[in-house]
C-alpha atoms as a PDB file:
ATOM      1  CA  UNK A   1       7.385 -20.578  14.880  1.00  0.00           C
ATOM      2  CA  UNK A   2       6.542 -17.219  12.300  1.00  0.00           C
ATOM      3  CA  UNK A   3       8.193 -17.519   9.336  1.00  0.00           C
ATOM      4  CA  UNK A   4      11.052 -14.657   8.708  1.00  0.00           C
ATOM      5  CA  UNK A   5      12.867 -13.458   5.907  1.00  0.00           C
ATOM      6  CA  UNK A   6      11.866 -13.877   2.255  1.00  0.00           C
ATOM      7  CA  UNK A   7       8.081 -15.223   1.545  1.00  0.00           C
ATOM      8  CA  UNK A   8       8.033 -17.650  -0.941  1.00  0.00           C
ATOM      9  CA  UNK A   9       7.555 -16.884  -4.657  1.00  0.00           C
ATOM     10  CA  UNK A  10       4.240 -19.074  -4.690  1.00  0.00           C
ATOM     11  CA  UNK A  11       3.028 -16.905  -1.476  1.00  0.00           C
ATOM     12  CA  UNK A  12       4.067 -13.670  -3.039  1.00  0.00           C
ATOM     13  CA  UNK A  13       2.170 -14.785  -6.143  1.00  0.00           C
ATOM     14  CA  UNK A  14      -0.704 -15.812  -5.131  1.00  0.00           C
ATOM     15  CA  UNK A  15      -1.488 -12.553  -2.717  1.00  0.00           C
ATOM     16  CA  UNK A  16      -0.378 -10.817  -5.874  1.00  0.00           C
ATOM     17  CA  UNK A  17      -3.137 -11.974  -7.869  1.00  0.00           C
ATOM     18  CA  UNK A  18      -5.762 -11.454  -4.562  1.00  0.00           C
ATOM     19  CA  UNK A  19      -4.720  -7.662  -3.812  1.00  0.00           C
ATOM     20  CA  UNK A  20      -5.185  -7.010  -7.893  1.00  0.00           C
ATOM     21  CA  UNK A  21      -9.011  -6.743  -7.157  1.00  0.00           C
ATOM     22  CA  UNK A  22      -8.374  -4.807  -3.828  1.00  0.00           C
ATOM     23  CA  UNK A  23      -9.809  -1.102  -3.446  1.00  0.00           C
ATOM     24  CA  UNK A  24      -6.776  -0.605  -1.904  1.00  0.00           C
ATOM     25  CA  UNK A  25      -2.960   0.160  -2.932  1.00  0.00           C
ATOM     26  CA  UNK A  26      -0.867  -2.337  -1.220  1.00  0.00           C
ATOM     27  CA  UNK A  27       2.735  -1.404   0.025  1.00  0.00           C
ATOM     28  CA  UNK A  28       5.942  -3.875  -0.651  1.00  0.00           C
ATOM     29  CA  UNK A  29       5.834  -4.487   3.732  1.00  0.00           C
ATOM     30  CA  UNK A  30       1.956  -5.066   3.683  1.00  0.00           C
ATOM     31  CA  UNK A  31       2.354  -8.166   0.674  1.00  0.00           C
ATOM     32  CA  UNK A  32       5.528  -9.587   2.392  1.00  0.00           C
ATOM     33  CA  UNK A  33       3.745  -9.661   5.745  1.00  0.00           C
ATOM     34  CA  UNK A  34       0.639 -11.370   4.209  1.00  0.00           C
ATOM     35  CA  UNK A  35       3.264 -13.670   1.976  1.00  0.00           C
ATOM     36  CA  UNK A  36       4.969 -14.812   5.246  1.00  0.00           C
ATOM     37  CA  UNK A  37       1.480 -15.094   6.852  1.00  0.00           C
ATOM     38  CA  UNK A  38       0.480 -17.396   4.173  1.00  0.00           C
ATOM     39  CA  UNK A  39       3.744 -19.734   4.368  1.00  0.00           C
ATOM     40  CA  UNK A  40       3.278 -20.247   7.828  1.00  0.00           C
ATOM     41  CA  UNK A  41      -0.882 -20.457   7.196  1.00  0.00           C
ATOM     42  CA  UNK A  42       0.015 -23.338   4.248  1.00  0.00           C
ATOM     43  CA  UNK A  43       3.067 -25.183   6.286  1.00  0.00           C
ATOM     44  CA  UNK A  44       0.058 -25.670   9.052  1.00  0.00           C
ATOM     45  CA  UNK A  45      -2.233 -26.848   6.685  1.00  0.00           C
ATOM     46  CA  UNK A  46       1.077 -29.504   5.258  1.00  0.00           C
ATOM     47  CA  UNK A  47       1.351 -30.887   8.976  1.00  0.00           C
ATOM     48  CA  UNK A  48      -2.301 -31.491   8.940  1.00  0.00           C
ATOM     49  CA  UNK A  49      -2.760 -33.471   6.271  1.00  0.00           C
ATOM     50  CA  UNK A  50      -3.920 -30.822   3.457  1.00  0.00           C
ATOM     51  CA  UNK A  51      -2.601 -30.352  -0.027  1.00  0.00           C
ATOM     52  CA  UNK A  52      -2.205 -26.607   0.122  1.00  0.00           C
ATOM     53  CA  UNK A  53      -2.501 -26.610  -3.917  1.00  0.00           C
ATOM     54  CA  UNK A  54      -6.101 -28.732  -3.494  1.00  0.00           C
ATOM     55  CA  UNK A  55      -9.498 -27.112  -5.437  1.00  0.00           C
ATOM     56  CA  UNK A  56     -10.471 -25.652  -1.821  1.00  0.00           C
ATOM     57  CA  UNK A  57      -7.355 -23.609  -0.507  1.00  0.00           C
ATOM     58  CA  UNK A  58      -7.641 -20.810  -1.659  1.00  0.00           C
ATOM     59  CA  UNK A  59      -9.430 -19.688   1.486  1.00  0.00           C
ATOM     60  CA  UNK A  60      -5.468 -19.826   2.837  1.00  0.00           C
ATOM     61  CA  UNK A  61      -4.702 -16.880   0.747  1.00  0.00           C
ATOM     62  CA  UNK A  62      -8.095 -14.892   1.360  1.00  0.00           C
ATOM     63  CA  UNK A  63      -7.423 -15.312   5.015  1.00  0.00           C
ATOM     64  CA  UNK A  64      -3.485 -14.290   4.724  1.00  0.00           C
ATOM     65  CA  UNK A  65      -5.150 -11.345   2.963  1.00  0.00           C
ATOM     66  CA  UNK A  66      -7.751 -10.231   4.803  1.00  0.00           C
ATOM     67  CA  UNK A  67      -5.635 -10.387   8.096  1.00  0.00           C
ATOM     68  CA  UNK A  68      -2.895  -8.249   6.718  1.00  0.00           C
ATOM     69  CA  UNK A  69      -5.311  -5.401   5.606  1.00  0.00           C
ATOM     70  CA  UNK A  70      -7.450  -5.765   9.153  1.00  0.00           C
ATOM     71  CA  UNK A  71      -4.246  -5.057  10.794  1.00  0.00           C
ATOM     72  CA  UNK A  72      -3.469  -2.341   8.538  1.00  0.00           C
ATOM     73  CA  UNK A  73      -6.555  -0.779   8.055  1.00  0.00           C
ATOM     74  CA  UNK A  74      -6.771   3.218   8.532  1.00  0.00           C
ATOM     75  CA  UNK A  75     -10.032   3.618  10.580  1.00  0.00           C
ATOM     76  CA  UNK A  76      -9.097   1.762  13.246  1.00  0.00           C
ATOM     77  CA  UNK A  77      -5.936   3.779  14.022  1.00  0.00           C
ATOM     78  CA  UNK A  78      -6.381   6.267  15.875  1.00  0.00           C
ATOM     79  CA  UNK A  79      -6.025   9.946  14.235  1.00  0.00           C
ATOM     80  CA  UNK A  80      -2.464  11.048  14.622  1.00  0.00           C
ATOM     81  CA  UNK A  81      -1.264  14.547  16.058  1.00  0.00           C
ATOM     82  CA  UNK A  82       0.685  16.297  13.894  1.00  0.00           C
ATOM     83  CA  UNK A  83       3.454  15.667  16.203  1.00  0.00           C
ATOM     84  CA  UNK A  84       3.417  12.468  14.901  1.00  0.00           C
ATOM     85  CA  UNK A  85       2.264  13.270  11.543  1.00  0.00           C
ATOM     86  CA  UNK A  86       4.997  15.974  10.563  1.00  0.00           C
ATOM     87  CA  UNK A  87       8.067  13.997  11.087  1.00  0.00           C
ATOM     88  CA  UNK A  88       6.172  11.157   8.476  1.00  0.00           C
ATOM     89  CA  UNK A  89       4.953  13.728   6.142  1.00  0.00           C
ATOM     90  CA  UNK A  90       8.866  15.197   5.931  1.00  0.00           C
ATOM     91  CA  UNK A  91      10.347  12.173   5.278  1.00  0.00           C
ATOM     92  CA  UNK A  92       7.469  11.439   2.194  1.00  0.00           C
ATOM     93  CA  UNK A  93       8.676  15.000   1.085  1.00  0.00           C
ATOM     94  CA  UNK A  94      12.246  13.570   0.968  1.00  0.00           C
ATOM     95  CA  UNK A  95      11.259  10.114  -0.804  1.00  0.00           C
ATOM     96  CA  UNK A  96       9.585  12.326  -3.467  1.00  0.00           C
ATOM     97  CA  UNK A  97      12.132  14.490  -4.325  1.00  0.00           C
ATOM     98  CA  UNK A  98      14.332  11.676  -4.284  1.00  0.00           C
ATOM     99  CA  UNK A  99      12.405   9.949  -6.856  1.00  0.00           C
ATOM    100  CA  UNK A 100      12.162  13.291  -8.821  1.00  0.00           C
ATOM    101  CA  UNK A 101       8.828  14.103  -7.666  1.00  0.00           C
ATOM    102  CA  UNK A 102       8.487  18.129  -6.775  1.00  0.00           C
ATOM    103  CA  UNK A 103       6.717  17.300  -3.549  1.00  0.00           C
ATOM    104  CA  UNK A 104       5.719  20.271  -1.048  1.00  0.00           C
ATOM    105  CA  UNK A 105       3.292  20.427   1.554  1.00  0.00           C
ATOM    106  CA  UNK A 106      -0.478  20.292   1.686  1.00  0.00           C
ATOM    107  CA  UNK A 107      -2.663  20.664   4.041  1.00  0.00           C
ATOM    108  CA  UNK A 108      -1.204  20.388   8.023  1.00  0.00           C
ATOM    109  CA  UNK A 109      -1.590  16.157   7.334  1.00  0.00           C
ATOM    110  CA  UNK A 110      -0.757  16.216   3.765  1.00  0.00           C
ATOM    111  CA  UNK A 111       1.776  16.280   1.008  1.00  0.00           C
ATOM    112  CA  UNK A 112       1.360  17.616  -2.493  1.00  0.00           C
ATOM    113  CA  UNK A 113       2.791  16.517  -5.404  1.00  0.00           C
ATOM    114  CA  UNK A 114       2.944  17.918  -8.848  1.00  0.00           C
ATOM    115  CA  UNK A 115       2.045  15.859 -11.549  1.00  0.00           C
ATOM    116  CA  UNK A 116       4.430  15.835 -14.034  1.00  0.00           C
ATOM    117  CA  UNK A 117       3.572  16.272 -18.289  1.00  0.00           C
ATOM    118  CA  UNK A 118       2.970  13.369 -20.016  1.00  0.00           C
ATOM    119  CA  UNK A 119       1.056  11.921 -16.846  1.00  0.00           C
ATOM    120  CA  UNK A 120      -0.771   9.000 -17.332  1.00  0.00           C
ATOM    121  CA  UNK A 121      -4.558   9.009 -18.217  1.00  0.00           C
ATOM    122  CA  UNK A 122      -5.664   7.498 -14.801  1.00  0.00           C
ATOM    123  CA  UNK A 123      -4.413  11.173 -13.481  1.00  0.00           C
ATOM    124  CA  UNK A 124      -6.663  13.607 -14.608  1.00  0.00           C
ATOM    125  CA  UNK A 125      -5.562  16.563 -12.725  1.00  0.00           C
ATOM    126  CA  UNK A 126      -2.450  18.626 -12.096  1.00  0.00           C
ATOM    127  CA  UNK A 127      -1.435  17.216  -8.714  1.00  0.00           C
ATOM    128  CA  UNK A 128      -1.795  14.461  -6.451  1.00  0.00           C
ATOM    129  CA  UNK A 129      -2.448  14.502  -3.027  1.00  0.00           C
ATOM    130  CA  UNK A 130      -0.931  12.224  -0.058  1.00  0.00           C
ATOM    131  CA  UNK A 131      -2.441  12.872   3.165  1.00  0.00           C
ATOM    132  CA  UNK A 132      -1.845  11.000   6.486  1.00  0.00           C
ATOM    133  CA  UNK A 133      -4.419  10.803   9.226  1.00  0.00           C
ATOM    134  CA  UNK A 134      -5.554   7.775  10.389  1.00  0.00           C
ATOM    135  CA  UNK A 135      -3.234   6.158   7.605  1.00  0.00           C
ATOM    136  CA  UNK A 136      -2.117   6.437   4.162  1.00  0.00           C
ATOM    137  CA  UNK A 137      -4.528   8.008   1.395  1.00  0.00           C
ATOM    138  CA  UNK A 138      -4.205   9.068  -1.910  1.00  0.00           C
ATOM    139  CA  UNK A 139      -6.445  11.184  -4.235  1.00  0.00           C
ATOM    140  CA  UNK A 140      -6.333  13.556  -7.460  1.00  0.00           C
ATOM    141  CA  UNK A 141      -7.229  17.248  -6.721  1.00  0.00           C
ATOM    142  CA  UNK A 142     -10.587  17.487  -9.148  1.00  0.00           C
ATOM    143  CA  UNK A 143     -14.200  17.288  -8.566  1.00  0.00           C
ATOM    144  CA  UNK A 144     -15.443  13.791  -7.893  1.00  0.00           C
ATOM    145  CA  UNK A 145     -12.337  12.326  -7.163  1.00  0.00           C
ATOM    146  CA  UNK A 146     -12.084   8.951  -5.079  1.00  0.00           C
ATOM    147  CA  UNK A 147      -9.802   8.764  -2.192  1.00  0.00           C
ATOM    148  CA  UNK A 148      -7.623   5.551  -2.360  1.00  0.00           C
ATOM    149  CA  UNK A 149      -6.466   3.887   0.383  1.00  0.00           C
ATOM    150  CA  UNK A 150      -2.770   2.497   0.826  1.00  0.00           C
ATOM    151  CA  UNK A 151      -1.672  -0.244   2.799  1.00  0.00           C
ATOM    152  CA  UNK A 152       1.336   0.362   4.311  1.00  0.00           C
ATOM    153  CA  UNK A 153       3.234   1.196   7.617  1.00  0.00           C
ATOM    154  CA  UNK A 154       3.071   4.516   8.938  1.00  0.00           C
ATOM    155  CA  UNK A 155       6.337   4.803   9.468  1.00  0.00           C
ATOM    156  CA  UNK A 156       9.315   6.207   7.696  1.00  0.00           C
ATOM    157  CA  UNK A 157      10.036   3.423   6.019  1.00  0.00           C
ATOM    158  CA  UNK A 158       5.950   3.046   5.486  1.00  0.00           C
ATOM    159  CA  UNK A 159       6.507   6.780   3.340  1.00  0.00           C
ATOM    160  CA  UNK A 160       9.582   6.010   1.629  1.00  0.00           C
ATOM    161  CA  UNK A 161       7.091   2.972  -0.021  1.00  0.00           C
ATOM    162  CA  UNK A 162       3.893   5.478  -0.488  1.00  0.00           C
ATOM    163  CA  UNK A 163       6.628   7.704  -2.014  1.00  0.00           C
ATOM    164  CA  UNK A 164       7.669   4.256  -4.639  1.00  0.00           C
ATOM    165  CA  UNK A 165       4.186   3.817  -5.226  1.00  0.00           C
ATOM    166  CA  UNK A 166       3.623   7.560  -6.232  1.00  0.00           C
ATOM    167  CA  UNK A 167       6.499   7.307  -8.652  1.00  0.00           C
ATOM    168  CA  UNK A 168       5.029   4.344 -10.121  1.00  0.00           C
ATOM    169  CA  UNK A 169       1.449   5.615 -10.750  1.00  0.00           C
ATOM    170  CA  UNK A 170       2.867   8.805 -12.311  1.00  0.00           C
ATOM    171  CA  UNK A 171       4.799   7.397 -14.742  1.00  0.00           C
ATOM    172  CA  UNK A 172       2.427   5.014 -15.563  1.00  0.00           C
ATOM    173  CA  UNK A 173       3.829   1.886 -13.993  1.00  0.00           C
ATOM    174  CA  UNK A 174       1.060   1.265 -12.097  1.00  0.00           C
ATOM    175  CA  UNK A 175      -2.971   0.781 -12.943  1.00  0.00           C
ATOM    176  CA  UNK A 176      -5.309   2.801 -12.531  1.00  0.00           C
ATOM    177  CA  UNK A 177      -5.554   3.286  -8.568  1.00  0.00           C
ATOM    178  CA  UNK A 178      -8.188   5.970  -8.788  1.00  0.00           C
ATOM    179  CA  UNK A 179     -11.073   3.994 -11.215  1.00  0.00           C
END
């Protein structure tokens, strides 16, 4: 039986550590889902007679990991309408105004948002943009910048987390996403 509700604080810990190397950003759902993956991954392990703490496991948290972002990964969705797309994109808009973010739109799959003074030195330019195709990306509007994947639902509640993890690399809560 799949585990529900809360992951454990080891699980949660240990994919924290993993995803810190990850290309990717990685949404609140996308570590939960991998956490819960790995509790149920490490309780099978228990029954069969492994120490999931032994030199060895830590191929339980790589494949917790890896699962996750196959499930979530953005070119293997297909490329949304912007039927789809424009509902999403409004309710990003929303998110980022509602963490003080002056947010308007981009491009027909995208959302641009003004970076604000004081930015943090991983954000060279004057605005960031989110745009949503097959899923989630990020980049900085200058020459040679890298488009960053994010892992996380595209849903509403999937933007109202790309719209947390905005707020946190502009204020400088968050690494450096675009290195």
């Amino acid at each position: 039986m799949p585990s529900t509700g809360a992951p454990s604080t080891e699980s949660l810990a240990a994919l924290s550590r993993f995803f810190t190397d990850c290309p990717d950003l990685i949404g609140p759902t996308a570590l939960t889902t991998a956490a819960l993956l790995l509790d149920d991954l490490s309780g099978a392990a228990l029954v069969h007679g492994h120490t999931v703490n032994s030199p060895g496991m830590n191929w339980l948290v790589n494949a917790a990991a890896e699962a996750t972002l196959q499930r979530l990964r953005s070119r293997e969705q297909p490329i949304r309408p912007a039927s789809e797309t424009a509902p999403l994109l409004d309710r990003l808009r929303a998110a980022l105004r509602d963490a003080g973010l002056d947010a308007v739109p981009g491009t027909r799959s995208g959302v641009t948002v003004a970076v604000p003074p004081g930015r943090p030195t991983s954000v060279s330019s004057s605005e960031l943009t989110i745009a949503l195709h097959r899923g989630w990306e990020l980049t900085i509007n200058s020459a040679g910048s890298s488009v960053v994947s994010v892992r996380a639902p595209v849903t509403e509640n999937g933007a109202v987390e790309i719209a947390g993890i905005v707020r946190d690399i502009l204020s400088g809560g968050h690494g450096n996403p675009f290195r």
